[in-house]
N, C-alpha and C. Protein backbone atom coordinates (compact mmCIF):
# COMPACT_ATOMS: atom_id res chain seq x y z
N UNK A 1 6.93 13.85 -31.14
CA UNK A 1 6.08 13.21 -30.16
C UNK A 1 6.19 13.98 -28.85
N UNK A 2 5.24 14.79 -28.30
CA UNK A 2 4.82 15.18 -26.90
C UNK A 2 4.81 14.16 -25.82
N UNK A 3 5.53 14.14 -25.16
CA UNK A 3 5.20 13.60 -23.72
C UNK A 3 5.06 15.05 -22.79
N UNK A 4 3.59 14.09 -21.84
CA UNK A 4 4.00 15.60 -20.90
C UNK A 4 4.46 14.97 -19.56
N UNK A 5 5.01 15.92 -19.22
CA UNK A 5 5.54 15.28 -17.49
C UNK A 5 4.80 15.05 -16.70
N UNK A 6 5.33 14.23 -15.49
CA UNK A 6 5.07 13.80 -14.50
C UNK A 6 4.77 14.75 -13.61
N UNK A 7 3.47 14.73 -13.20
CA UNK A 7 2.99 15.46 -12.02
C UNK A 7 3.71 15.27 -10.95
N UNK A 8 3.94 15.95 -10.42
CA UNK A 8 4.89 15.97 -8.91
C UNK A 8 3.95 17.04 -7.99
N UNK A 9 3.93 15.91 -7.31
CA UNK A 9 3.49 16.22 -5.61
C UNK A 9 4.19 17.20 -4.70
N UNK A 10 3.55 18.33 -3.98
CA UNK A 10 3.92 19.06 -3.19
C UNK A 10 4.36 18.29 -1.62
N UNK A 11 3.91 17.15 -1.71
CA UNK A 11 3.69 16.51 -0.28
C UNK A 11 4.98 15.34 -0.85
N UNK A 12 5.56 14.87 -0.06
CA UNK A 12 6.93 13.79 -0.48
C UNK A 12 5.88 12.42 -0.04
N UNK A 13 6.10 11.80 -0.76
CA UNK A 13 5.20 10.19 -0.52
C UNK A 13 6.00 9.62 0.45
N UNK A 14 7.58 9.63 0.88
CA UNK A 14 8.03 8.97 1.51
C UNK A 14 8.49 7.29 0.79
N UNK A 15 9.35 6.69 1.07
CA UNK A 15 10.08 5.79 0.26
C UNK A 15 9.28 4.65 -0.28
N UNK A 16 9.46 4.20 -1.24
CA UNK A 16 8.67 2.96 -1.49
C UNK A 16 9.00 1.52 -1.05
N UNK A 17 8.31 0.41 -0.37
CA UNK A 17 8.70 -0.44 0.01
C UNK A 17 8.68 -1.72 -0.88
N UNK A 18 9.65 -2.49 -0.62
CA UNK A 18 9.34 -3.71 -1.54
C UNK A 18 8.13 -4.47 -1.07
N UNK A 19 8.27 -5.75 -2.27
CA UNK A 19 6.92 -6.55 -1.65
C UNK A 19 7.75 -7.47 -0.11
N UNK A 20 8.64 -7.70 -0.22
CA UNK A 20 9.47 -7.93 0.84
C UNK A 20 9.16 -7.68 2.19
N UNK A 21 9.55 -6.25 2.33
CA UNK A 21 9.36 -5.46 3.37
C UNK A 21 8.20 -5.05 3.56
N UNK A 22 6.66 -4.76 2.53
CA UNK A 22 5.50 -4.46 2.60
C UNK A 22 5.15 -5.91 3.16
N UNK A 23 4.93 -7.09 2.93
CA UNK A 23 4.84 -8.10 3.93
C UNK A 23 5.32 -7.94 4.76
N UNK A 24 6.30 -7.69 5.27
CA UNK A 24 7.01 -8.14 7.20
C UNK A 24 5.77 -7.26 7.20
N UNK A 25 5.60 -5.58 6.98
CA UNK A 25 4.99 -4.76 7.85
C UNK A 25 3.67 -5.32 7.96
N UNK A 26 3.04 -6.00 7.10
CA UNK A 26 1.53 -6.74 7.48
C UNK A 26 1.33 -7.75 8.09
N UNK A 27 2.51 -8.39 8.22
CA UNK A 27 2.69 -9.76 9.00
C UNK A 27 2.31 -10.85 7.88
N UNK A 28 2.54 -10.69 6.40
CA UNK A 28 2.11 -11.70 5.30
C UNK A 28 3.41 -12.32 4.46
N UNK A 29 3.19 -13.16 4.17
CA UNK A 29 4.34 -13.60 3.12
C UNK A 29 4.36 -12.88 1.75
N UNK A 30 5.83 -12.71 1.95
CA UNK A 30 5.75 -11.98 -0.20
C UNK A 30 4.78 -12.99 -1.16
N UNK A 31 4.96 -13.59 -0.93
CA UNK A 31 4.01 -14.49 -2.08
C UNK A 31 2.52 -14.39 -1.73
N UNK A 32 1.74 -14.05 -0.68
CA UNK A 32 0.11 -13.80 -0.52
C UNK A 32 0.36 -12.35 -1.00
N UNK A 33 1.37 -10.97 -1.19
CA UNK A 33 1.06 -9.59 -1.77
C UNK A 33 1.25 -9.97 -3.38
N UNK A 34 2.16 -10.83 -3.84
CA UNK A 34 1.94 -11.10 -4.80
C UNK A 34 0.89 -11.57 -5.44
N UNK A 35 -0.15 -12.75 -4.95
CA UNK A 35 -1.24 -13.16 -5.49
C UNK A 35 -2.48 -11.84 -5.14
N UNK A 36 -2.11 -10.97 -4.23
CA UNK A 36 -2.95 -10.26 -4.39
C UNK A 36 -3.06 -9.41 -5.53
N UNK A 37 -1.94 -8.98 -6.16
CA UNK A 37 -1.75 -8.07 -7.29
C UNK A 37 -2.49 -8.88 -8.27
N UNK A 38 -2.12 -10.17 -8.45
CA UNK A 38 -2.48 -10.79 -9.83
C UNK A 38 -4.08 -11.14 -9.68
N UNK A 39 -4.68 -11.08 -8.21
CA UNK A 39 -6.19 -11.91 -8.84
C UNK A 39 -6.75 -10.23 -8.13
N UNK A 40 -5.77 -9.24 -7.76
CA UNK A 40 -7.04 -8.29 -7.36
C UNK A 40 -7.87 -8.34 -6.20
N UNK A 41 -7.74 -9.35 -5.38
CA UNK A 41 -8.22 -9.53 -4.13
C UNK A 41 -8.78 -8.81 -3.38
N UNK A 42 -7.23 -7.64 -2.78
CA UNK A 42 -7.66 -6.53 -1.98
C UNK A 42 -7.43 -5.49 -3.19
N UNK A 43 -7.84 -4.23 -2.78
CA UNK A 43 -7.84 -2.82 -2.89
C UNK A 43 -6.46 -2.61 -2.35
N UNK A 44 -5.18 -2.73 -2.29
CA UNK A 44 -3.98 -2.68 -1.93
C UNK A 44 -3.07 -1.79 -2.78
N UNK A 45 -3.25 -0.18 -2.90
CA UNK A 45 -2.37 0.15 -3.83
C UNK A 45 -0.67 -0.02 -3.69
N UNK A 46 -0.24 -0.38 -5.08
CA UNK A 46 1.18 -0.46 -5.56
C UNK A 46 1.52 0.27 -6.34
N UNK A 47 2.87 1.04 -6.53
CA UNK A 47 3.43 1.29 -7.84
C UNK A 47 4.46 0.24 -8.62
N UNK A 48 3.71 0.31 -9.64
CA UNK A 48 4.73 -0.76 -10.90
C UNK A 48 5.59 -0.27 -10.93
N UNK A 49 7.47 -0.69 -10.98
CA UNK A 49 8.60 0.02 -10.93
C UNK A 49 9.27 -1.43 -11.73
N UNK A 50 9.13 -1.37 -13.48
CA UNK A 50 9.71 -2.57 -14.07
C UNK A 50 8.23 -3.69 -13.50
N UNK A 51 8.57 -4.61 -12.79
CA UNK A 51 8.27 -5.99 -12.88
C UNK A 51 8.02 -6.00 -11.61
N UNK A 52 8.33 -5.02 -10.65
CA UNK A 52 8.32 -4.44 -9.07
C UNK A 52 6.74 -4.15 -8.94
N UNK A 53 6.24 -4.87 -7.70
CA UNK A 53 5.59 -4.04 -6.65
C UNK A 53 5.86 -3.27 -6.06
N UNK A 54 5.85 -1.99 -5.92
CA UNK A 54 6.53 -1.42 -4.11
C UNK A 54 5.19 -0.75 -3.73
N UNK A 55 5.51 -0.36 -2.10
CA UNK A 55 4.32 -0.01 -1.50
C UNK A 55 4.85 0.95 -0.98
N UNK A 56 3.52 2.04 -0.63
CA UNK A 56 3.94 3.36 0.13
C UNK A 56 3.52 2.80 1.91
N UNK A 57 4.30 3.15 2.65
CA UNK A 57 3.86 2.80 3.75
C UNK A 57 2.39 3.42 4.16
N UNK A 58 2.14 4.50 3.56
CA UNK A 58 0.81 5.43 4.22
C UNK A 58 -0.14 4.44 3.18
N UNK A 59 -0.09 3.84 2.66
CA UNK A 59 -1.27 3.10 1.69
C UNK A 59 -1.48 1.31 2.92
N UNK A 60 -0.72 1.36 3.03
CA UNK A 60 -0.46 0.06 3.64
C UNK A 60 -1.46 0.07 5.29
N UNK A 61 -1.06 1.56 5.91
CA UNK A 61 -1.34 1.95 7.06
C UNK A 61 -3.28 2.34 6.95
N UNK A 62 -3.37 2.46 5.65
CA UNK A 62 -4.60 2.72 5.05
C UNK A 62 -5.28 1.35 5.08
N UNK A 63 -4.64 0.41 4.50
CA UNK A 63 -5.10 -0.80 4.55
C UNK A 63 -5.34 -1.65 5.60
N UNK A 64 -4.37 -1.07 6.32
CA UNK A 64 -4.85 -1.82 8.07
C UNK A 64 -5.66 -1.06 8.49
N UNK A 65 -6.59 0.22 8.40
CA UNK A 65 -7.56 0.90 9.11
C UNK A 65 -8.49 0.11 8.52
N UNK A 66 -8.74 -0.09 7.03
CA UNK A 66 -9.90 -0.29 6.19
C UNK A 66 -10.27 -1.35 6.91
N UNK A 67 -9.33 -2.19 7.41
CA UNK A 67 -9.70 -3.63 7.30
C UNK A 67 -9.68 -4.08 8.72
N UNK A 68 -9.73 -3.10 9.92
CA UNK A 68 -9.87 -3.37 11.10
C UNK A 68 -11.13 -3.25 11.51
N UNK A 69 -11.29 -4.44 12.10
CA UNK A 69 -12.92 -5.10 12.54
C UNK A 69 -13.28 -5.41 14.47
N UNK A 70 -14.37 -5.15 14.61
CA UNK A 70 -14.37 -5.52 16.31
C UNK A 70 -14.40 -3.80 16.89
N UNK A 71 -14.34 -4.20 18.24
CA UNK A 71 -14.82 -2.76 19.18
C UNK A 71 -13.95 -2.11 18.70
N UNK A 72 -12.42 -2.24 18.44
CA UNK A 72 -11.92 -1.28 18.49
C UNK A 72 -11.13 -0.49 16.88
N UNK A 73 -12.37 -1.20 16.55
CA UNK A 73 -12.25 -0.67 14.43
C UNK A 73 -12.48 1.07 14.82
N UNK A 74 -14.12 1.63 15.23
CA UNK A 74 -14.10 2.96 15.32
C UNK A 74 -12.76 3.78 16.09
N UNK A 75 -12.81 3.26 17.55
CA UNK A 75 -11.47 4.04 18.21
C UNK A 75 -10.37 3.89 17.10
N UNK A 76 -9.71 2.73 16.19
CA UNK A 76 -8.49 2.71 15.50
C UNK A 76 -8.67 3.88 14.38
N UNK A 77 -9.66 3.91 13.72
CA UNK A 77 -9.86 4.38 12.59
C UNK A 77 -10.05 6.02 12.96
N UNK A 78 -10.81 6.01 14.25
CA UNK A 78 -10.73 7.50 14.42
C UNK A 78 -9.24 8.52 14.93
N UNK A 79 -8.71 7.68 15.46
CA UNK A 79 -7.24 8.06 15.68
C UNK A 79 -6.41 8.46 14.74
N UNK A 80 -6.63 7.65 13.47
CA UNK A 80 -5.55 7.73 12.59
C UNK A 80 -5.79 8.65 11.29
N UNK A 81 -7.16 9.53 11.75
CA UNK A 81 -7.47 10.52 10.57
C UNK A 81 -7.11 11.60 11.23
């Protein structure tokens, strides 16, 4: 049986966060990132690790641009590309 390996990134992703700590940083409870995984809600990427959510902080930081609304959505969003 062939397995082929894991692509590896030239760029380091930087650590993965729990659902724990990916809530404090959104200001949400572990249990609203959890129901998000299960009904799909947001567009919120995770990696599965076992039974684990974890989050990359740059996905998260992604998710607060996407989802910033009002005058200062363009200025936020243009800053952070």
């Amino acid at each position: 049986m062939n397995i082929a390996p894991i692509a590896s990134t030239t760029q380091q992703p930087g650590p993965l966060l729990s659902r724990k700590d990916a809530a404090h940083y959104l200001g949400l409870a572990p249990q609203t990132l959890a129901q998000w995984v299960v009904s799909r809600r947001h567009q919120l990427p995770y990696v599965s690790i076992g039974r684990k959510a974890m989050y990359r902080k740059a996905d998260l930081d992604a998710f607060i641009t996407a989802n910033t609304h009002g005058a200062n959505a363009i200025a936020v969003k243009g800053s952070l590309q």
